[in-house]
N, C-alpha and C. Protein backbone atom coordinates (compact mmCIF):
# COMPACT_ATOMS: atom_id res chain seq x y z
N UNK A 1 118.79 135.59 106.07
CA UNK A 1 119.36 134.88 107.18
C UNK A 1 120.31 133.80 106.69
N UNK A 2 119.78 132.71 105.35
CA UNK A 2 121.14 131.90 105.32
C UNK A 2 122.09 132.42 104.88
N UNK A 3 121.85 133.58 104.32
CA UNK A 3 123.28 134.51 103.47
C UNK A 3 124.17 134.80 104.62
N UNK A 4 123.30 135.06 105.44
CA UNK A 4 124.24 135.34 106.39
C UNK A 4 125.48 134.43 106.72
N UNK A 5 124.73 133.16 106.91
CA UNK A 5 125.44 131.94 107.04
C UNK A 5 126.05 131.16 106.47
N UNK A 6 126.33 131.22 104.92
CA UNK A 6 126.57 130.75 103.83
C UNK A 6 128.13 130.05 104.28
N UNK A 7 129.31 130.60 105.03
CA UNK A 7 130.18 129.85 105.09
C UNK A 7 130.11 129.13 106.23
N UNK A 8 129.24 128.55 107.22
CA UNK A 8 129.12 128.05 107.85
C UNK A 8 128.48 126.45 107.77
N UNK A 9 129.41 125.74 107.43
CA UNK A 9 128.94 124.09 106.90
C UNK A 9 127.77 123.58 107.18
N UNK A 10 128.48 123.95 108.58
CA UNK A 10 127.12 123.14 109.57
C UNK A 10 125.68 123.78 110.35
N UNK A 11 125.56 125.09 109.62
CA UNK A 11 124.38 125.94 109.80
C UNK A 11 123.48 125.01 108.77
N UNK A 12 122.74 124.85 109.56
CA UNK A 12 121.33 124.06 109.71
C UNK A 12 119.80 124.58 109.75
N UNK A 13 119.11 123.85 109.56
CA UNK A 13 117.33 123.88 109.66
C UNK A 13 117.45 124.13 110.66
N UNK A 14 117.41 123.76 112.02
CA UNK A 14 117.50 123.92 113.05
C UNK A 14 118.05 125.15 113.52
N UNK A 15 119.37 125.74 113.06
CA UNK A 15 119.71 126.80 113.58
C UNK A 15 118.96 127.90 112.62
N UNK A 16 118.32 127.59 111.55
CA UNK A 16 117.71 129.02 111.01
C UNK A 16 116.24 128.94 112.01
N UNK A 17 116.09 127.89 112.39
CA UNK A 17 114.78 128.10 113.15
C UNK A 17 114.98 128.80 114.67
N UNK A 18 115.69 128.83 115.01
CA UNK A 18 116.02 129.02 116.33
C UNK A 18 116.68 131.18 115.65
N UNK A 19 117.25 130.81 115.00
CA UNK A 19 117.52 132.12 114.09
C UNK A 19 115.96 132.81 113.97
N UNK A 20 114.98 132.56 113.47
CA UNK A 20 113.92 133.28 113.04
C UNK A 20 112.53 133.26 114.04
N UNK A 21 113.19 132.57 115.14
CA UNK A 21 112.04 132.23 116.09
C UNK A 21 110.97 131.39 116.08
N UNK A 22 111.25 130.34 114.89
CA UNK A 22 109.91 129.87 114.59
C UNK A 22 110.29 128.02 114.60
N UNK A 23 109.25 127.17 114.99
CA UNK A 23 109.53 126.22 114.79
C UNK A 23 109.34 125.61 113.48
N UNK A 24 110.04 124.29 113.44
CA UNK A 24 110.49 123.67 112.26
C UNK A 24 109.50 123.44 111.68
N UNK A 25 108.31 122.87 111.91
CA UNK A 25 106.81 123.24 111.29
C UNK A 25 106.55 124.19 110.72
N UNK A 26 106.51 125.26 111.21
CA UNK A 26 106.24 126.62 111.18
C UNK A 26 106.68 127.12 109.98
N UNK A 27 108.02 127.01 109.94
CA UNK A 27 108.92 127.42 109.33
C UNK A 27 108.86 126.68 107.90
N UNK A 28 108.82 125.34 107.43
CA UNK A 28 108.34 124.60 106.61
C UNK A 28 107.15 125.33 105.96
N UNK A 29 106.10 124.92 106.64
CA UNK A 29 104.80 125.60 106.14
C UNK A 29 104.86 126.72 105.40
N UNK A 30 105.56 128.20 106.17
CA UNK A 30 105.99 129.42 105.32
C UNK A 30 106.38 129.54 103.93
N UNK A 31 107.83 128.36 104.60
CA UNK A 31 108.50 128.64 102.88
C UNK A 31 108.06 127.86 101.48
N UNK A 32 106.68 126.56 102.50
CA UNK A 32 106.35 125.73 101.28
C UNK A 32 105.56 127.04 100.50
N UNK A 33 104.75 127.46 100.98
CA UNK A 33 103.69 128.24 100.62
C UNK A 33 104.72 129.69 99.97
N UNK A 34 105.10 130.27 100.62
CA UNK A 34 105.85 131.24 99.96
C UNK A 34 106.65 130.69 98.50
N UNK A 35 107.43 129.48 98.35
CA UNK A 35 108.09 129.31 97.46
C UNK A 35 108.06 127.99 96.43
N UNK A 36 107.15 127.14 97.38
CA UNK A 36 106.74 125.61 96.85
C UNK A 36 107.70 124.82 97.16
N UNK A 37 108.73 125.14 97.46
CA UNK A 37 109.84 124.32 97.87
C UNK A 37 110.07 123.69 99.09
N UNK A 38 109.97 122.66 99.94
CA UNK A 38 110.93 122.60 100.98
C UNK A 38 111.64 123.15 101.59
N UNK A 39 112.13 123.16 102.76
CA UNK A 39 112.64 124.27 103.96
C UNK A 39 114.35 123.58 103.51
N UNK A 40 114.70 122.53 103.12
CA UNK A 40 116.15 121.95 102.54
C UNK A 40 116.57 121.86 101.29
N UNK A 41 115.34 122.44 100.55
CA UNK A 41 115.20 122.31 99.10
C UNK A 41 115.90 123.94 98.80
N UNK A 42 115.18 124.73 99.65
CA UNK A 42 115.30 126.70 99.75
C UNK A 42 116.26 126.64 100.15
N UNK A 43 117.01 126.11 101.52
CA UNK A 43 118.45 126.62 101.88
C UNK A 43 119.44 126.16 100.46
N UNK A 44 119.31 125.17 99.76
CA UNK A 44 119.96 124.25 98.95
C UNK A 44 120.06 125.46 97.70
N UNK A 45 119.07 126.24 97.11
CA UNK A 45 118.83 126.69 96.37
C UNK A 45 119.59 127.84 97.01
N UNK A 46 119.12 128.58 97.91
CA UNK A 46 119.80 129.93 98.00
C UNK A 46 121.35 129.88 97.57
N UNK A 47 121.92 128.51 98.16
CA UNK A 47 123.25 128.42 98.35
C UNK A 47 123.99 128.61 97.40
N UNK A 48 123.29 127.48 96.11
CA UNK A 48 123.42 127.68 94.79
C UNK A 48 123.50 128.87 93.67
N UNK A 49 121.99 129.41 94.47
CA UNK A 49 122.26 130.93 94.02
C UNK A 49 123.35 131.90 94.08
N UNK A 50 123.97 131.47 95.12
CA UNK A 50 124.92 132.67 95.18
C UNK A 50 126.31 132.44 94.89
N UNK A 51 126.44 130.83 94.90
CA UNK A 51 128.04 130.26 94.30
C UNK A 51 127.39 130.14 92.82
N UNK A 52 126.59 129.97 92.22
CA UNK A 52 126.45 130.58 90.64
C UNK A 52 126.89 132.10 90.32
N UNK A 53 126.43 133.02 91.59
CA UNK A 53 126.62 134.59 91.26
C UNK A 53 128.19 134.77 91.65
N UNK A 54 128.78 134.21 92.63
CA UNK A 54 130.21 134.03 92.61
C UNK A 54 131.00 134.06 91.50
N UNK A 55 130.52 132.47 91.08
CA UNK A 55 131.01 132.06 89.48
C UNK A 55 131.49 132.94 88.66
N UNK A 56 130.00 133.42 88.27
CA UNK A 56 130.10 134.95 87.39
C UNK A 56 131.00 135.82 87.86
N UNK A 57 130.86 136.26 88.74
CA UNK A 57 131.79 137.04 89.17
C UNK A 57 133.40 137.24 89.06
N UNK A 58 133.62 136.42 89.07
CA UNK A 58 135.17 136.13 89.56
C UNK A 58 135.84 135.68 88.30
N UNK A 59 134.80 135.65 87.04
CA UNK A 59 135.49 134.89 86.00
C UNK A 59 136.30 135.50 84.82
């Protein structure tokens, strides 16, 4: 879902929650437990992930 969103600045916690049906609690809880990270820590990281795989890419 944030891949989806990746050029969108201002795609938010909020809009992935409303995106996945789940509230911001909810949604927290999941990804702490799924990943140990924070729900701003994971979008932060995905983002990273993929302008690192860019990087590579293009070089």
């Amino acid at each position: 879902m944030v891949l989806d969103h990746l050029a969108e600045e201002d795609y938010s916690i909020v809009h992935l929650c409303r995106d996945l049906g789940l509230g911001r609690t909810q949604l927290h809880n999941k990804i702490k437990a799924l990943t140990g990270q924070s729900t701003s820590e994971f979008v932060r990281t995905v983002r990273l992930n993929k302008a690192r795989e860019l990087l590579q890419t293009t070089g």
